[in-house]
C-alpha atoms as a PDB file:
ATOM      1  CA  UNK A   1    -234.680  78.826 -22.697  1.00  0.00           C
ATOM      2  CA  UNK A   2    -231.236  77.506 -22.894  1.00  0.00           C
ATOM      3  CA  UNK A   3    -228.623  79.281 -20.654  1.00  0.00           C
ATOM      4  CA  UNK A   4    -225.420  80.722 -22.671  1.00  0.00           C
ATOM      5  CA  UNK A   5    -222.492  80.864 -20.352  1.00  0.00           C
ATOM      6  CA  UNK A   6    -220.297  83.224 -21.781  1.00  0.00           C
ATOM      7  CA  UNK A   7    -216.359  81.954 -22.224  1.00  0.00           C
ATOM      8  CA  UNK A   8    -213.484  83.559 -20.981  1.00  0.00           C
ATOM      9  CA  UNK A   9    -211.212  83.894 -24.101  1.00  0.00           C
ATOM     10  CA  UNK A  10    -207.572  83.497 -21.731  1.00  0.00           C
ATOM     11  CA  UNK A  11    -208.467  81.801 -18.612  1.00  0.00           C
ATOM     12  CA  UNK A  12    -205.918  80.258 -16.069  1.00  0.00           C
ATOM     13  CA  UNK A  13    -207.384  78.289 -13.293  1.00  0.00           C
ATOM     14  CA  UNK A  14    -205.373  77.121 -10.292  1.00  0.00           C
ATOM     15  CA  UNK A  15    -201.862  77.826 -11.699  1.00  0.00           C
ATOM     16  CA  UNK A  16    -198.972  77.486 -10.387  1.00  0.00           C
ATOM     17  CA  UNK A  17    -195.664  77.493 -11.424  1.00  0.00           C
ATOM     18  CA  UNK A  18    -192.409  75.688  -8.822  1.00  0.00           C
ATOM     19  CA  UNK A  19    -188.692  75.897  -9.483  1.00  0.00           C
ATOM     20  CA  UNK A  20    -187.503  73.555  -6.874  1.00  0.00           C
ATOM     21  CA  UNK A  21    -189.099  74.540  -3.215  1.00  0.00           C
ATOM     22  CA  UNK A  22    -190.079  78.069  -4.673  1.00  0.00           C
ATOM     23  CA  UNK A  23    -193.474  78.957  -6.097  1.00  0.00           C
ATOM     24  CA  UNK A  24    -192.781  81.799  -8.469  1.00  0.00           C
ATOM     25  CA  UNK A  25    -196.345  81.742  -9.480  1.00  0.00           C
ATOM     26  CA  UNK A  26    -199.402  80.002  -7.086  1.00  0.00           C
ATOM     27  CA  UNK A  27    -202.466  79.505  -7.315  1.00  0.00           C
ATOM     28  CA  UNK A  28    -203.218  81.884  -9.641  1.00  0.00           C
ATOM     29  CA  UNK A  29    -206.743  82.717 -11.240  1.00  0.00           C
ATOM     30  CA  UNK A  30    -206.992  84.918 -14.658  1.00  0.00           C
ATOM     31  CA  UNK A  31    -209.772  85.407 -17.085  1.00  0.00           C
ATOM     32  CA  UNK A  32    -209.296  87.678 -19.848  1.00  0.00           C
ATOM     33  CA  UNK A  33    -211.814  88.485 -21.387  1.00  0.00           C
ATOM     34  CA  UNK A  34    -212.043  88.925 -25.603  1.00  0.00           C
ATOM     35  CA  UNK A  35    -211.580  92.441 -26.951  1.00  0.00           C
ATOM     36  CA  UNK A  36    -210.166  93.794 -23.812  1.00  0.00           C
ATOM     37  CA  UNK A  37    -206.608  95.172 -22.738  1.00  0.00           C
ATOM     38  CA  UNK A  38    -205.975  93.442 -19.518  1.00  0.00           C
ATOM     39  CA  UNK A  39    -203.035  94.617 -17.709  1.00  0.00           C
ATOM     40  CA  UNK A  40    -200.574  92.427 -15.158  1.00  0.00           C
ATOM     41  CA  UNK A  41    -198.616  94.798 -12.861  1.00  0.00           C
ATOM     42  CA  UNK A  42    -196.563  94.319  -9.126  1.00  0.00           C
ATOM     43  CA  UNK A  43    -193.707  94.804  -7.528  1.00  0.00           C
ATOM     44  CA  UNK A  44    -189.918  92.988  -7.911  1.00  0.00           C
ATOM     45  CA  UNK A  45    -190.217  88.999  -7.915  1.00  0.00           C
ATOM     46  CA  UNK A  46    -194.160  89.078  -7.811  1.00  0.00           C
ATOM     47  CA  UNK A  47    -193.904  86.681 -10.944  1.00  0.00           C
ATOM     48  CA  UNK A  48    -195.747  88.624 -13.947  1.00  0.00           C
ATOM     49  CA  UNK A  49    -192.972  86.787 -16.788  1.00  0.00           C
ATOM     50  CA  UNK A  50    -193.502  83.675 -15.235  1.00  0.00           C
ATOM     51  CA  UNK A  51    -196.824  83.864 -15.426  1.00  0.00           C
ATOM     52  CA  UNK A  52    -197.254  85.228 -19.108  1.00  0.00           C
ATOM     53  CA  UNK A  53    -194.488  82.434 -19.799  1.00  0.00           C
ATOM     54  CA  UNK A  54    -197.213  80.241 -18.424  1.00  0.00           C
ATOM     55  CA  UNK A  55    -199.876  81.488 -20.596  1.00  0.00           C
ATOM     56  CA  UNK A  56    -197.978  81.390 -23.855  1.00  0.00           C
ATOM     57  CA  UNK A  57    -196.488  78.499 -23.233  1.00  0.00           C
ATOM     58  CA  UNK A  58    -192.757  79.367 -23.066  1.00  0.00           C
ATOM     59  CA  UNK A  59    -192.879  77.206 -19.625  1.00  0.00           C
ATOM     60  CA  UNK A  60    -195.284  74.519 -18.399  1.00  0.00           C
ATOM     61  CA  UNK A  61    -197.329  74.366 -15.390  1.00  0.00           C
ATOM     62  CA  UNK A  62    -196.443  72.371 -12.119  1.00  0.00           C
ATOM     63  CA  UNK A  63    -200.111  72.873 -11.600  1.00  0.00           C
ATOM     64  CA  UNK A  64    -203.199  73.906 -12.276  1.00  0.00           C
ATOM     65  CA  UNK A  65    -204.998  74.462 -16.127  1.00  0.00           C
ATOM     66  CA  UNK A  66    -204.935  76.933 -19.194  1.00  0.00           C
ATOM     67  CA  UNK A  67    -207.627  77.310 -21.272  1.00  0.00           C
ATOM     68  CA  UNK A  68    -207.977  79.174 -24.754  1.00  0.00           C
ATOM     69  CA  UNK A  69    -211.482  79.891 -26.092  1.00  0.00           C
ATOM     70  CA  UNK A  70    -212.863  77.140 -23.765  1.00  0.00           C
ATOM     71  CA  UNK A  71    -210.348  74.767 -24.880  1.00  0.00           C
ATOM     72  CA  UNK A  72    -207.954  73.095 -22.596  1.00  0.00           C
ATOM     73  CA  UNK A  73    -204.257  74.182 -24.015  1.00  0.00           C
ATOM     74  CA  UNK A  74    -202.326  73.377 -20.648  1.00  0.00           C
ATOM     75  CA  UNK A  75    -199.723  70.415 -22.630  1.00  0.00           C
ATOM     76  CA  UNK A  76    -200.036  72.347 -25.857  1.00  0.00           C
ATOM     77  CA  UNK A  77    -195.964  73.896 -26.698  1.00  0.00           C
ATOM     78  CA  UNK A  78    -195.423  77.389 -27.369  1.00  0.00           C
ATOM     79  CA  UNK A  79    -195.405  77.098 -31.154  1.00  0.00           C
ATOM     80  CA  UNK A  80    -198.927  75.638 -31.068  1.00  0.00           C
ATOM     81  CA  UNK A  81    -200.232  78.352 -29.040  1.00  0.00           C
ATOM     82  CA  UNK A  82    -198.837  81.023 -31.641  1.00  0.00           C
ATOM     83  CA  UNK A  83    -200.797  79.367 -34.001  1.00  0.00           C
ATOM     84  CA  UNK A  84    -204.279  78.988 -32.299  1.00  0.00           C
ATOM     85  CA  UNK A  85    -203.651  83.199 -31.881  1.00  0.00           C
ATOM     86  CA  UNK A  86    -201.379  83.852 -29.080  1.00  0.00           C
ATOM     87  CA  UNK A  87    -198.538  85.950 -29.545  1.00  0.00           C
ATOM     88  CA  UNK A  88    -196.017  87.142 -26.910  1.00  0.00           C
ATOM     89  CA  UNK A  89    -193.671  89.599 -28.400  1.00  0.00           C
ATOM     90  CA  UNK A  90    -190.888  88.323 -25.467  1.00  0.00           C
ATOM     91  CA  UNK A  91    -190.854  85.440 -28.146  1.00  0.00           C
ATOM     92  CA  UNK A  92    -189.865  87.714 -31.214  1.00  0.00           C
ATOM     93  CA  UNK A  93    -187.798  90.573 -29.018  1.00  0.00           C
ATOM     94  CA  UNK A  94    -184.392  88.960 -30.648  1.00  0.00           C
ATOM     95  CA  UNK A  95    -185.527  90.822 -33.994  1.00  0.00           C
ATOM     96  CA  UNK A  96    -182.793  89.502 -37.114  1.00  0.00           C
ATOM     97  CA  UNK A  97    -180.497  92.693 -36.967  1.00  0.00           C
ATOM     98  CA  UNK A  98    -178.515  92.260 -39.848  1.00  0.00           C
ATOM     99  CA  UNK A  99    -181.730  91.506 -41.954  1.00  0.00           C
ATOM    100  CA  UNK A 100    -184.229  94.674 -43.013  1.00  0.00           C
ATOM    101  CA  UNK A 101    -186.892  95.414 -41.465  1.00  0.00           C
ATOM    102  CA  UNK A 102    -189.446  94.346 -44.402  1.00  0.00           C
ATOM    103  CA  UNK A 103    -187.621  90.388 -43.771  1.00  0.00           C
ATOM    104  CA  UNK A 104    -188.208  90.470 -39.794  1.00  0.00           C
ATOM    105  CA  UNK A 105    -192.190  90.953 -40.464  1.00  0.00           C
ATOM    106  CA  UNK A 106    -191.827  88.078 -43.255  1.00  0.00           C
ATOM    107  CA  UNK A 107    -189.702  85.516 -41.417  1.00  0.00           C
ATOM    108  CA  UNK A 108    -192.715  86.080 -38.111  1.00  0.00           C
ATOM    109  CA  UNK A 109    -195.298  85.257 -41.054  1.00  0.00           C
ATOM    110  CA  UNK A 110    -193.463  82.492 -42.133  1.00  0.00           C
ATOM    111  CA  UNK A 111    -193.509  80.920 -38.141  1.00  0.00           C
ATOM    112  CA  UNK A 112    -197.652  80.360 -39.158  1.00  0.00           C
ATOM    113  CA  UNK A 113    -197.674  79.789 -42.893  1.00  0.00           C
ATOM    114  CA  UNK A 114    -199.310  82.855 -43.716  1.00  0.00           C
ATOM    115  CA  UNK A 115    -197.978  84.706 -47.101  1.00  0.00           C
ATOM    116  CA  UNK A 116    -195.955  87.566 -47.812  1.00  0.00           C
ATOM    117  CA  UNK A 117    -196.997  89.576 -50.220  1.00  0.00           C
ATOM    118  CA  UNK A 118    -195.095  93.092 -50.090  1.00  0.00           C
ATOM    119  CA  UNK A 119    -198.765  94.202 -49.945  1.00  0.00           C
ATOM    120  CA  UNK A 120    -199.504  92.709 -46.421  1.00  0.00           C
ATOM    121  CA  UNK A 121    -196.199  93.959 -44.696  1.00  0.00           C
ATOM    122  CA  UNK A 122    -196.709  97.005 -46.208  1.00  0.00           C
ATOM    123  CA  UNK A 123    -200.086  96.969 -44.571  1.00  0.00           C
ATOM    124  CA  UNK A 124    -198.509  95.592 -41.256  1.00  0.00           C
ATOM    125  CA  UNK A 125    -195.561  97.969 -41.567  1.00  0.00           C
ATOM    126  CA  UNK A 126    -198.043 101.041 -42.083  1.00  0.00           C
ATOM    127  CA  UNK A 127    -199.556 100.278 -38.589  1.00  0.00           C
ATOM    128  CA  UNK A 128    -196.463 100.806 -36.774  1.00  0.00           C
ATOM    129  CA  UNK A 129    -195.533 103.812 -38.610  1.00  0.00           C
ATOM    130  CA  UNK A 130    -192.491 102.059 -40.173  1.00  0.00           C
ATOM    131  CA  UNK A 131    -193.286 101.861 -43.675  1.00  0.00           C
ATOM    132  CA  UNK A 132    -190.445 104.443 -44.581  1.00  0.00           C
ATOM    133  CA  UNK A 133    -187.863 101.834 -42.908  1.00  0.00           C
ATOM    134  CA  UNK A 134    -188.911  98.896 -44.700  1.00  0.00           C
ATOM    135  CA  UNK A 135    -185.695  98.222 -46.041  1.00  0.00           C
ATOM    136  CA  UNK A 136    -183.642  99.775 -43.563  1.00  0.00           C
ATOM    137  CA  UNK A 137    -181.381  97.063 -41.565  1.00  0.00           C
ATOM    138  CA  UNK A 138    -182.941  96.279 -38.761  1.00  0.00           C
ATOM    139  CA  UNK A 139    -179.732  96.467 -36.191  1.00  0.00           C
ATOM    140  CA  UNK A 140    -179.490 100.258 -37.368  1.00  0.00           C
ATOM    141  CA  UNK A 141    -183.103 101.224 -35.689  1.00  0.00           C
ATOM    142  CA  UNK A 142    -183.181 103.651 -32.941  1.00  0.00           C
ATOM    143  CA  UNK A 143    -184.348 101.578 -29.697  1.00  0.00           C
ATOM    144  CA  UNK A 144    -187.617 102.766 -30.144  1.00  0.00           C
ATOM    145  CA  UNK A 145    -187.978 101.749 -33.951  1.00  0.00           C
ATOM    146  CA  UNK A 146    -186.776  98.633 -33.148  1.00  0.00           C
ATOM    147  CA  UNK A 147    -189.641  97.710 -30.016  1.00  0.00           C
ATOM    148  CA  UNK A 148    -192.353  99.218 -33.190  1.00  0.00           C
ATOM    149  CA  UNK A 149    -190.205  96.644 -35.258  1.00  0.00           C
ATOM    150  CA  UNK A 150    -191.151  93.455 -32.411  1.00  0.00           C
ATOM    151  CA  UNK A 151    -195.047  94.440 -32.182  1.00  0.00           C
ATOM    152  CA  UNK A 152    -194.816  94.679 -36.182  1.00  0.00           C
ATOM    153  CA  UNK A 153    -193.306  91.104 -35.821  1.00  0.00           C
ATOM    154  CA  UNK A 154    -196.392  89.901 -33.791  1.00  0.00           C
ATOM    155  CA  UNK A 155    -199.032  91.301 -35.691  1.00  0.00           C
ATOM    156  CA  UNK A 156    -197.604  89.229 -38.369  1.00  0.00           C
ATOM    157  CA  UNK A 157    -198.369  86.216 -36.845  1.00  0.00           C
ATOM    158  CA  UNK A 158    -202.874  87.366 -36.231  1.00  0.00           C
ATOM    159  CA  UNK A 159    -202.815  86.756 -32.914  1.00  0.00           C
ATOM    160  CA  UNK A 160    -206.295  86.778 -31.235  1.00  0.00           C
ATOM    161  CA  UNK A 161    -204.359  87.673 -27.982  1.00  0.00           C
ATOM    162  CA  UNK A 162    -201.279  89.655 -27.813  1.00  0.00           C
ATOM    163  CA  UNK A 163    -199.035  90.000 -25.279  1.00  0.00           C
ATOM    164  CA  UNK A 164    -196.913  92.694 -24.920  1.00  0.00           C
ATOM    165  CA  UNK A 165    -194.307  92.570 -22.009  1.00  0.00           C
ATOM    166  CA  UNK A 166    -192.740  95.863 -20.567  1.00  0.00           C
ATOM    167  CA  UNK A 167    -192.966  97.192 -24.166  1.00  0.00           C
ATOM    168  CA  UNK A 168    -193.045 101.159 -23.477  1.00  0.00           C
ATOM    169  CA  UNK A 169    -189.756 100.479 -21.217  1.00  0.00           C
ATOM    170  CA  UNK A 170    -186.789 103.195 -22.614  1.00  0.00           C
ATOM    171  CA  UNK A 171    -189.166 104.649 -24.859  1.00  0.00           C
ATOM    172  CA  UNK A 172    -189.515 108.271 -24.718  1.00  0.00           C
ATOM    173  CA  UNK A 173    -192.625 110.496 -23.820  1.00  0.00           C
ATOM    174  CA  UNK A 174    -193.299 110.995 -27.305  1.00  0.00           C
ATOM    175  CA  UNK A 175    -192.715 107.447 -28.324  1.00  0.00           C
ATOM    176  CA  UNK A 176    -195.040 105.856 -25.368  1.00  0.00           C
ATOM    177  CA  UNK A 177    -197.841 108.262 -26.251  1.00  0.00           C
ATOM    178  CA  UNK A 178    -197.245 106.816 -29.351  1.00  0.00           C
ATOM    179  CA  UNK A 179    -197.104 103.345 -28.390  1.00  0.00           C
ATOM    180  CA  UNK A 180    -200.163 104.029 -26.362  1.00  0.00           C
ATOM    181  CA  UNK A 181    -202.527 104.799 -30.089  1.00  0.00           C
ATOM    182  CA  UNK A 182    -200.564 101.891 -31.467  1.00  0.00           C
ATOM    183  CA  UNK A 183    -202.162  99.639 -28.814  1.00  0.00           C
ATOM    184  CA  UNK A 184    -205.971 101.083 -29.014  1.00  0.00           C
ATOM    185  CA  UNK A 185    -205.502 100.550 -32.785  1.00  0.00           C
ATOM    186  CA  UNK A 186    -204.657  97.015 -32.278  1.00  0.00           C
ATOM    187  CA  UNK A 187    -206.926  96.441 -29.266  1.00  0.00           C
ATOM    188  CA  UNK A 188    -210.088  97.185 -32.374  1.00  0.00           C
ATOM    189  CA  UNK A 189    -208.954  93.547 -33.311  1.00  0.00           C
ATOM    190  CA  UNK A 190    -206.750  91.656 -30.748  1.00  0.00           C
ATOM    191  CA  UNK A 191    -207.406  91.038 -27.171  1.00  0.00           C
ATOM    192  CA  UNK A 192    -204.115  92.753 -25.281  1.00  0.00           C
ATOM    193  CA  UNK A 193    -202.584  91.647 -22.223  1.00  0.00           C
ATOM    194  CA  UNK A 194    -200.160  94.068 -21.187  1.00  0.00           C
ATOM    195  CA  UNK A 195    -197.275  93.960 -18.373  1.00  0.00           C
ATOM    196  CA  UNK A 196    -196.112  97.364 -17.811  1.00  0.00           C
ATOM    197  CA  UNK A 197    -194.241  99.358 -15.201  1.00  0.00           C
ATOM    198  CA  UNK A 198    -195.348 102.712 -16.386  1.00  0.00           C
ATOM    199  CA  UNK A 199    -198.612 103.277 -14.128  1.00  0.00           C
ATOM    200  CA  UNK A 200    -199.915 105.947 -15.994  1.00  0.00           C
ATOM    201  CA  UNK A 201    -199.567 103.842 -19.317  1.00  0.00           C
ATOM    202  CA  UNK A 202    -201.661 100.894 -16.962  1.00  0.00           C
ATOM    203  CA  UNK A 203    -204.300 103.409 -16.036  1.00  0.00           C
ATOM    204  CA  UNK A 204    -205.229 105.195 -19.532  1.00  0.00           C
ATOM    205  CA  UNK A 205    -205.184 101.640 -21.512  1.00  0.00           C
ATOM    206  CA  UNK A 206    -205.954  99.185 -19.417  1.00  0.00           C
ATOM    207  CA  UNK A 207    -209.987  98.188 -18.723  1.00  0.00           C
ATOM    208  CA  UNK A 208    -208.736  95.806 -15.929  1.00  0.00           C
ATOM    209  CA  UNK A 209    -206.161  95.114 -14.114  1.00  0.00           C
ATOM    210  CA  UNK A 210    -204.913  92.531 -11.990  1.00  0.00           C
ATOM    211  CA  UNK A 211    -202.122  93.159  -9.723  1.00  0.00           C
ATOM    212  CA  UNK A 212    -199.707  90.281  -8.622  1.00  0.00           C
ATOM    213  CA  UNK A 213    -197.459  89.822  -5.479  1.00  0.00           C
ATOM    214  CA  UNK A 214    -195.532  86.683  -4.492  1.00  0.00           C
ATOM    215  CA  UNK A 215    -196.643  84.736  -7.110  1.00  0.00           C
ATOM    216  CA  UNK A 216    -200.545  85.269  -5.995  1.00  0.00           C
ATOM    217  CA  UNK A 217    -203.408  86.999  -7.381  1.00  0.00           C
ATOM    218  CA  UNK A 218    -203.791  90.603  -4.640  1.00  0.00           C
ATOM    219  CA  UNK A 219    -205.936  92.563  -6.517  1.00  0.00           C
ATOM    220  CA  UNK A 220    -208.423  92.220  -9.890  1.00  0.00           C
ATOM    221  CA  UNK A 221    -210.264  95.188 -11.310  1.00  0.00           C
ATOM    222  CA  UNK A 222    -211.083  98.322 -13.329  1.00  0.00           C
ATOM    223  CA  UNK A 223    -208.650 100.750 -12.913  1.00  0.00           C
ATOM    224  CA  UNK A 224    -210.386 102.640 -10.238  1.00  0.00           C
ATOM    225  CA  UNK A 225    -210.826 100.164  -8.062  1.00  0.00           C
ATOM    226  CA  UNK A 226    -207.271  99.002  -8.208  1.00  0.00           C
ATOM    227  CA  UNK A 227    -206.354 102.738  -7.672  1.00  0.00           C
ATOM    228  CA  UNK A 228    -208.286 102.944  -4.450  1.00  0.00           C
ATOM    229  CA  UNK A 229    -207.240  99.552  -3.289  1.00  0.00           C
ATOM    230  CA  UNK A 230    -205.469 100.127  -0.107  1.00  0.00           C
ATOM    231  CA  UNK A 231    -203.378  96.616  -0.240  1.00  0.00           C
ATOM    232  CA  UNK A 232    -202.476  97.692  -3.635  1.00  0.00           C
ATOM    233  CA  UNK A 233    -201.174 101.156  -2.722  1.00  0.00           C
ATOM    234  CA  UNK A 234    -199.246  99.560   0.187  1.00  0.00           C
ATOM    235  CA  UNK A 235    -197.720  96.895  -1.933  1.00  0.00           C
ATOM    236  CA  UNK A 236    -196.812  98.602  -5.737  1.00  0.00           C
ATOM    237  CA  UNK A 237    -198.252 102.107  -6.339  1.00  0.00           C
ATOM    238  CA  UNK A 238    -196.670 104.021  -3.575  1.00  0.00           C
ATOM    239  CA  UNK A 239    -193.334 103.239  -4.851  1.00  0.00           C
ATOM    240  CA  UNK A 240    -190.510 100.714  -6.577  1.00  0.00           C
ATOM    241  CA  UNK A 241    -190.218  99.490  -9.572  1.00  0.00           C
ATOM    242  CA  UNK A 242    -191.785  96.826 -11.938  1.00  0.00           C
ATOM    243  CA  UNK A 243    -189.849  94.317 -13.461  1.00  0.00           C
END
């Protein structure tokens, strides 16, 4: 019987990431795996953006290799990646202001050649519970509209992965229990890496999480295991902030 050895759909091996004499990211090891929502959390300076910058492609590697559905994507540029399926919305957060919000969601289709029929943003608008602002200006949104407005923006572009970075931050209660069925909904289709502050967001969405500190991999786990990990209480959850 020939072995199947399953693949990883986001895996970074080795990675590392230098400006100058300082290694923002090191050594890192990741596999995400497809389907799931993987969180990224840690203190100040432990290097999550870098990192995800790594993944998508925003910055290259000093070291080490990325690979997407088993294929090597490590000298691939950022607007490659988006359209082999991963989408960061830290890429699409400057949304077009002065533009409504229907034309955001078809200039992000336009960035992979897909068409846009009023039908399809309707359908992508109806997701984020903005189809009553499709014609609104975008720069008018409440804060919160505007974030729905970004993850509308990367839907448009079918990512296989999606990464969403500190997207429940100034949101509301309302709005990030909200956000949170927004990102189950999407999770039926798209794998979701998440970086988020908000612990009990991390702990009722994410299946695993791994926790960074100083540019290296502390922790990597379901969320109870993470929860009980004593390193990890010392060094994030029993206080400060995310960034």
């Amino acid at each position: 019987m020939v072995q199947v050895v399953a693949v990883s759909l986001l895996e970074a091996r080795n990675v590392s990431k230098y400006f100058g004499g300082l290694g923002a990211v090191d050594g890192v090891n990741l596999e995400i795996e497809g389907g799931d929502i993987h969180a990224i959390i840690g203190p100040n300076g432990a290097g999550k953006t870098t990192f995800v910058s790594l993944l998508c492609g925003r910055l290259g590697v000093t070291n080490g290799t990325i690979l997407f559905d088993g294929q090597d994507i490590t000298p691939i540029p950022a607007w490659q990646r988006v359209r082999l399926g991963i989408a960061y919305t830290f890429q699409i957060t400057s949304i077009y202001p002065r533009l409504s919000v229907a034309e955001n969601v078809a200039i992000a289709a336009n960035g992979i050649g897909r068409g846009n029929t009023e039908s399809r943003i309707g359908a992508i608008l109806s997701r984020v519970s903005l189809a009553g602002r499709s014609d609104e200006i975008a720069g008018r949104l409440a804060y919160g509209h505007q974030r729905l407005l970004e993850v509308a923006m990367g839907l448009a572009l079918e990512p296989r992965v999606l990464i969403l970075d500190e997207p429940t931050q100034g949101l509301s209660d309302s709005e990030i229990l909200q956000f949170c069925d927004l990102v189950r909904d999407i999770a039926r289709d798209a794998t979701i890496l998440l970086i988020e502050h908000n612990m009990q967001v991390v702990m009722s969405l994410a299946g695993r999480i791994t926790v960074l500190e100083r540019g290296r991999v502390l922790a990597d786990g379901p969320p109870e295991e993470i929860r009980a990990n004593a390193a990890v209480q010392t060094a994030y959850l029993g206080g400060g902030e995310d960034a």
